[in-house]
C-alpha atoms as a PDB file:
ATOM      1  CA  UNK A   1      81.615 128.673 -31.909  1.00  0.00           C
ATOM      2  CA  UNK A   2      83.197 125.304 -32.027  1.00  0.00           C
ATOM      3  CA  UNK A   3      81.511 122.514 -31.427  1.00  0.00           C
ATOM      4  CA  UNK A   4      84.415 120.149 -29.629  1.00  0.00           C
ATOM      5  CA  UNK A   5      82.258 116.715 -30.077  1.00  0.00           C
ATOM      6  CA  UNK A   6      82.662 117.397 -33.930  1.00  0.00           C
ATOM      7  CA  UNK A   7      85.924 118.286 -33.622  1.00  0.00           C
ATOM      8  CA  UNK A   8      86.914 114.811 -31.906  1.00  0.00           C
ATOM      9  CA  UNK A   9      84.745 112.905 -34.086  1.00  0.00           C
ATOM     10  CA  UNK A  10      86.706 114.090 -37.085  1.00  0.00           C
ATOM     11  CA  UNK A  11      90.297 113.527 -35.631  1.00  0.00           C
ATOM     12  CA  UNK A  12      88.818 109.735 -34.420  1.00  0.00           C
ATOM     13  CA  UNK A  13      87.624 108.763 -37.917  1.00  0.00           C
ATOM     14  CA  UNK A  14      91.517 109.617 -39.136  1.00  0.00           C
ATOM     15  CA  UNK A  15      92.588 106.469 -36.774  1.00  0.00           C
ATOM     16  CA  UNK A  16      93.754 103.622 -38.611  1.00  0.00           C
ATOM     17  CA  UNK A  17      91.500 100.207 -38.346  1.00  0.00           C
ATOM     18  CA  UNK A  18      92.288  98.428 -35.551  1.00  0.00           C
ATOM     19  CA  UNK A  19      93.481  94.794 -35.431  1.00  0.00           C
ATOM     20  CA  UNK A  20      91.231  93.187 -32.631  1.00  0.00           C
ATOM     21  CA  UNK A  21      92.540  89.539 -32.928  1.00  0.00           C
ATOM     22  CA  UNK A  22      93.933  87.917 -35.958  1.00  0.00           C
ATOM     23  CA  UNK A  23      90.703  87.557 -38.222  1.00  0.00           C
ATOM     24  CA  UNK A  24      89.076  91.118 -36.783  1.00  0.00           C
ATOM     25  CA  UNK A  25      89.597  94.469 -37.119  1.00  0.00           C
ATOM     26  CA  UNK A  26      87.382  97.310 -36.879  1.00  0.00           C
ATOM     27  CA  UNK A  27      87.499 100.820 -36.831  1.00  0.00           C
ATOM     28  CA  UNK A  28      87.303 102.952 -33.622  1.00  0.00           C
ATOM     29  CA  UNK A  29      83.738 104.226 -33.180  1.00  0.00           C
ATOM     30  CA  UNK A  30      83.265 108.042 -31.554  1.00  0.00           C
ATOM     31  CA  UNK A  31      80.607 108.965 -29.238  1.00  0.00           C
ATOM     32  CA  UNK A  32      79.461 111.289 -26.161  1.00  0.00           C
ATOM     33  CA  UNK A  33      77.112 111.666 -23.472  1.00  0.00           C
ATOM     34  CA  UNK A  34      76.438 110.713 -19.947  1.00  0.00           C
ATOM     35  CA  UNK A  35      75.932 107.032 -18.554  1.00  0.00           C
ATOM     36  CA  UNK A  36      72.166 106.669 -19.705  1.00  0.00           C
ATOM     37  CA  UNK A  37      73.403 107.623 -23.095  1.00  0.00           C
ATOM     38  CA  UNK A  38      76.258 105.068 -22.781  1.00  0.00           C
ATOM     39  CA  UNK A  39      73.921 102.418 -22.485  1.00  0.00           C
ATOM     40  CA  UNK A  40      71.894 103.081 -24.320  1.00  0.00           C
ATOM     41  CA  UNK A  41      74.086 103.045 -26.792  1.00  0.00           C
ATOM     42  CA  UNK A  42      75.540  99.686 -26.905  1.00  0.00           C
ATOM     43  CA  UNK A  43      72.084  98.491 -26.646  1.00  0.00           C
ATOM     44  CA  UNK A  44      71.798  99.838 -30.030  1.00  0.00           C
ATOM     45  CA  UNK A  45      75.232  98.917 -31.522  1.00  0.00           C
ATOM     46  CA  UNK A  46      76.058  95.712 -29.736  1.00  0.00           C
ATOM     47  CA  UNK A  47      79.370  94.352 -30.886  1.00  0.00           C
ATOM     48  CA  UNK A  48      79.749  96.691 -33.652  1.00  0.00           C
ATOM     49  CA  UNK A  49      80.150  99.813 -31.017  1.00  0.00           C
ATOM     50  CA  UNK A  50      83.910  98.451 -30.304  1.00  0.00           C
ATOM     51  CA  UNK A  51      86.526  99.353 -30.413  1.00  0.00           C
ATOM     52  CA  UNK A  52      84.912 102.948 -28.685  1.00  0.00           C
ATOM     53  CA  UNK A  53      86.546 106.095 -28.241  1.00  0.00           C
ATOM     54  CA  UNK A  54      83.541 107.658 -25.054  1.00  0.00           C
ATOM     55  CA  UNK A  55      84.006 111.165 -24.196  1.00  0.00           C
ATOM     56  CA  UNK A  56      82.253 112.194 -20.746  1.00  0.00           C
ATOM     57  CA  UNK A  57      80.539 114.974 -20.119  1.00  0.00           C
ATOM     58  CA  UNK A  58      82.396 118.276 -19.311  1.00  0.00           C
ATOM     59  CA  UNK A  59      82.992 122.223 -19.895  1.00  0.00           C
ATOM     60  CA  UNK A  60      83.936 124.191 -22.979  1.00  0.00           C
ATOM     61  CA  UNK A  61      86.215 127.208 -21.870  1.00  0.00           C
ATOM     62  CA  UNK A  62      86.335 129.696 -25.120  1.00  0.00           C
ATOM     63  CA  UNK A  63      88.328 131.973 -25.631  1.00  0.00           C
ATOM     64  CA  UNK A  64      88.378 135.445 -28.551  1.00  0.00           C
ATOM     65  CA  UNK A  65      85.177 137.261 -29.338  1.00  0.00           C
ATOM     66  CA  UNK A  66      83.262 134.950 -30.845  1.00  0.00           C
ATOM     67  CA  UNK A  67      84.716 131.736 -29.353  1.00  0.00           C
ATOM     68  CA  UNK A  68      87.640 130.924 -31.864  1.00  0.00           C
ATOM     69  CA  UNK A  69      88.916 128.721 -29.702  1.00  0.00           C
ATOM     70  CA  UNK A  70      87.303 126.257 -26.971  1.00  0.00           C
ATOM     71  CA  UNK A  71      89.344 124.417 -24.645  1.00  0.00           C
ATOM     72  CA  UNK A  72      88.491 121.005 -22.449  1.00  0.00           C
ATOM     73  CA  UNK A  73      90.029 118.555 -19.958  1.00  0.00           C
ATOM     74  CA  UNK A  74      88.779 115.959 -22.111  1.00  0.00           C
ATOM     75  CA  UNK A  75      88.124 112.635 -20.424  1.00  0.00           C
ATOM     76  CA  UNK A  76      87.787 109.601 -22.324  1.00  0.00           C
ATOM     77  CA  UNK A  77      86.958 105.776 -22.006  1.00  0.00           C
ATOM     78  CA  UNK A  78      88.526 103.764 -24.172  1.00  0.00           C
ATOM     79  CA  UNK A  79      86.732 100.386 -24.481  1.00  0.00           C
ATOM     80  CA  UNK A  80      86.644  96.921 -25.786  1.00  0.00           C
ATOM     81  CA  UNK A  81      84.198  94.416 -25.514  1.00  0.00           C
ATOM     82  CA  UNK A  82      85.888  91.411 -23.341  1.00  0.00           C
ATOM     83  CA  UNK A  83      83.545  88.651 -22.112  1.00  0.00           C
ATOM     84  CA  UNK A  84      86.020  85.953 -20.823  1.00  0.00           C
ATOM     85  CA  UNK A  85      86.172  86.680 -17.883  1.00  0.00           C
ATOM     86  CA  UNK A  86      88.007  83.716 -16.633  1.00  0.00           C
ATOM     87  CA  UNK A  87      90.748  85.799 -17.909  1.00  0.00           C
ATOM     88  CA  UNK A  88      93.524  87.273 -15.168  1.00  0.00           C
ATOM     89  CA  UNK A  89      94.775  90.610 -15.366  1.00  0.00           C
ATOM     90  CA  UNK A  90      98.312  89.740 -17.234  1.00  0.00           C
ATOM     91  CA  UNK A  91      96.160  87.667 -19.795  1.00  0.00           C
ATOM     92  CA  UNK A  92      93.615  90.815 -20.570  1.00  0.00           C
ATOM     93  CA  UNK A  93      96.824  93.061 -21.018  1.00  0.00           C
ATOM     94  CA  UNK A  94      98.553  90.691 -23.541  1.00  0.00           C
ATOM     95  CA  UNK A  95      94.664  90.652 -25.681  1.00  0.00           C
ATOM     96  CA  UNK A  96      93.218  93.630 -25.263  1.00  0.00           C
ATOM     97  CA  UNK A  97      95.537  96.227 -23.622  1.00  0.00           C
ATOM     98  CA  UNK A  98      98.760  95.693 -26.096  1.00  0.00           C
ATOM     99  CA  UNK A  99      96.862  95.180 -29.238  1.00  0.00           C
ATOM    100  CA  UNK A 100      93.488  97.473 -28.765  1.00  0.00           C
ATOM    101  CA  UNK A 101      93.687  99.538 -26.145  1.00  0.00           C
ATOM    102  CA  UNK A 102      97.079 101.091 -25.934  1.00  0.00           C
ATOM    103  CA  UNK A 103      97.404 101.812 -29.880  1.00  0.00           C
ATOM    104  CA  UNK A 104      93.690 102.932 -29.725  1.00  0.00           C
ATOM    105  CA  UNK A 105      95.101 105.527 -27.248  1.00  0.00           C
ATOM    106  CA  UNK A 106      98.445 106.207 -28.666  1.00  0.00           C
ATOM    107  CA  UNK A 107      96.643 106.976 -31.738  1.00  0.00           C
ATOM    108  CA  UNK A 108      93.630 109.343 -30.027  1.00  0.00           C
ATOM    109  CA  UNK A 109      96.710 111.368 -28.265  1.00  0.00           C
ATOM    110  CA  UNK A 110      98.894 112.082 -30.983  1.00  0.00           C
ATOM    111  CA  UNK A 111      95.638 112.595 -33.086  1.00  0.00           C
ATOM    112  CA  UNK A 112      94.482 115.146 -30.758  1.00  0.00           C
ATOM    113  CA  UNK A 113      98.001 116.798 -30.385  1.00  0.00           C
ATOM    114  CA  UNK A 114      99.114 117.288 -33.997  1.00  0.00           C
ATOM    115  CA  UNK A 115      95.406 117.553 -35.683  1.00  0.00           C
ATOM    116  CA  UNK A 116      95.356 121.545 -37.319  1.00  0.00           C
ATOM    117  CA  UNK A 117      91.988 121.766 -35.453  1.00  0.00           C
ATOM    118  CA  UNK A 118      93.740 120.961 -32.407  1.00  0.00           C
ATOM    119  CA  UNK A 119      96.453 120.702 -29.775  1.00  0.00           C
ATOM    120  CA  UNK A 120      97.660 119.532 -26.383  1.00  0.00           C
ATOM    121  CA  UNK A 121      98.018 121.710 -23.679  1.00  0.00           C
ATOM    122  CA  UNK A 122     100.849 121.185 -21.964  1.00  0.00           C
ATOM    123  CA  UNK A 123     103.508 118.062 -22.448  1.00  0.00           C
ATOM    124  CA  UNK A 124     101.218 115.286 -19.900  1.00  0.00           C
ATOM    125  CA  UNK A 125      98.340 113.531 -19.877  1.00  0.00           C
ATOM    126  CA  UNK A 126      96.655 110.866 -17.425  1.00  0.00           C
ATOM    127  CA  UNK A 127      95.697 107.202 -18.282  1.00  0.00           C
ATOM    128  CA  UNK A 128      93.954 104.688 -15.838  1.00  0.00           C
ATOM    129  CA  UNK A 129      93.578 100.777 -16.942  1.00  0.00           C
ATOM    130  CA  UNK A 130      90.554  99.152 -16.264  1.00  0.00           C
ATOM    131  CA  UNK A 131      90.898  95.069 -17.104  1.00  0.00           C
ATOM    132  CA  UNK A 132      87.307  93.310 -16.346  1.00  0.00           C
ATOM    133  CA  UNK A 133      85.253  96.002 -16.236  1.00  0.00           C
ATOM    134  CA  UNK A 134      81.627  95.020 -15.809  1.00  0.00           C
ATOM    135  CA  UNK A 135      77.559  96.003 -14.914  1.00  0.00           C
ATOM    136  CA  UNK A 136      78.705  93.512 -12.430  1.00  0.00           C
ATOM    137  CA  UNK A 137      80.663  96.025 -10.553  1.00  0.00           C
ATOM    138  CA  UNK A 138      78.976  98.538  -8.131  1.00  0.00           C
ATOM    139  CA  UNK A 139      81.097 100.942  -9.758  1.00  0.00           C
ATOM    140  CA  UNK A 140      80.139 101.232 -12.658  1.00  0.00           C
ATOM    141  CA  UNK A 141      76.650 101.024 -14.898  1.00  0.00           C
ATOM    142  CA  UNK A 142      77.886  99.644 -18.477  1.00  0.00           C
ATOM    143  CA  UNK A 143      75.809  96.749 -19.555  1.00  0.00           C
ATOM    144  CA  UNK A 144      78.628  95.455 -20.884  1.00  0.00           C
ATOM    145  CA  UNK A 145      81.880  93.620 -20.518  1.00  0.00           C
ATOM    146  CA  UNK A 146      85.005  95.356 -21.321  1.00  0.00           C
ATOM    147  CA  UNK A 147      88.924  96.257 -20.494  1.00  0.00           C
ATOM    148  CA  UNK A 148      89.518 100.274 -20.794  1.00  0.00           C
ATOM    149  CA  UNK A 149      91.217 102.788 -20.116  1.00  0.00           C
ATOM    150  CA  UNK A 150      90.651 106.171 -19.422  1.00  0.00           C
ATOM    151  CA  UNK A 151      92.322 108.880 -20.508  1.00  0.00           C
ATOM    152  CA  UNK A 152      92.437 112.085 -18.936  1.00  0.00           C
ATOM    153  CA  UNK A 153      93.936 115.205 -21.529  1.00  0.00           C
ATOM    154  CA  UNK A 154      93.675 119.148 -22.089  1.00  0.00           C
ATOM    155  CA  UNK A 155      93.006 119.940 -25.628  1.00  0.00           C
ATOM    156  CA  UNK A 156      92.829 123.293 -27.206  1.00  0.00           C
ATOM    157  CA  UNK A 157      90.052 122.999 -30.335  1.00  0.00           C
ATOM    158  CA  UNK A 158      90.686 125.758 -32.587  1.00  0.00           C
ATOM    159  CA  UNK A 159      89.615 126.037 -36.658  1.00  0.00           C
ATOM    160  CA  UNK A 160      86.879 124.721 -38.614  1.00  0.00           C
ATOM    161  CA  UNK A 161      86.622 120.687 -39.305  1.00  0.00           C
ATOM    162  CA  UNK A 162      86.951 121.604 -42.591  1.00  0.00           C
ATOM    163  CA  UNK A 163      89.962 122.558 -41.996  1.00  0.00           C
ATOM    164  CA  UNK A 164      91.223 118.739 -40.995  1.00  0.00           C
ATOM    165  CA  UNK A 165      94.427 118.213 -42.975  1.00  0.00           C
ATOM    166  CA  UNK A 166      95.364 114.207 -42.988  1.00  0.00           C
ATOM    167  CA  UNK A 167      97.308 112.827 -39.828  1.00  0.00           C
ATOM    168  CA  UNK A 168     100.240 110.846 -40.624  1.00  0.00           C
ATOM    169  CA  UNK A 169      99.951 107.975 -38.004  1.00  0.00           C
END
């Protein structure tokens, strides 16, 4: 049976370091769970949790006799820690969006599409931006600051993680 969380972990630790400002970079850290696990967490972490690729909590459909295959509407938050929040919407985009966020995500999908442990389903996928999203929010329960996006895909997982070949990014 495939285990889809390992799966994604694998194809995130293939993304290339991210350049977070022009002294920073990092690379993208994988992890899963609900919203207590969330914060707990980044409690843990603190700034070295960023730039985070979240998966939420969903179903595994498999499919073959002994579940060769597994497939999930995947939906991800794709975070970065942001704490000026004096910062308008058109700023955020021009820091955060354009040089973490949207490669970050760019890199996840095409990652997830051309892996040989896994593919797309289907040509589209769904993306929501979230600039100045805080515990201060009634929305939401991060304890921290941060401009995401979330990133709604189908992904067939299929093959052992063994299996990973390289992904040409």
């Amino acid at each position: 049976m495939i285990v889809v969380e390992h799966a994604i972990r694998a194809i995130v630790a293939t993304i290339p370091t991210i350049q977070i400002n022009a002294s920073l970079s990092a690379t993208p850290k994988f992890h899963w769970g609900d919203e207590l696990e969330l914060n707990r967490y980044i409690k843990l972490k603190k700034d070295g949790a960023y730039p985070l690729v979240w998966l939420l909590p969903d179903s595994d459909k498999y499919e073959g006799e002994n579940g060769e295959k597994a497939i999930r509407k995947c939906a991800f938050i794709i975070a970065t820690r942001e704490i000026r929040k004096e910062l308008f919407n058109d700023q955020r985009y021009i820091k955060t969006f354009d040089v973490v966020l949207n490669p970050l995500t760019e890199y996840l999908i095409k990652g997830l599409t051309v892996s040989s442990i896994s593919d797309r389903i289907g040509n589209g996928f769904t993306t929501t931006k979230f600039p100045n999203y805080s515990a201060e929010s009634e929305k939401n329960g991060t304890i921290d600051t941060w401009d995401a996006i979330r990133l709604e895909i189908e992904v067939r997982f299929f093959g052992k993680i063994t299996c990973l070949k390289q992904i040409i990014y």
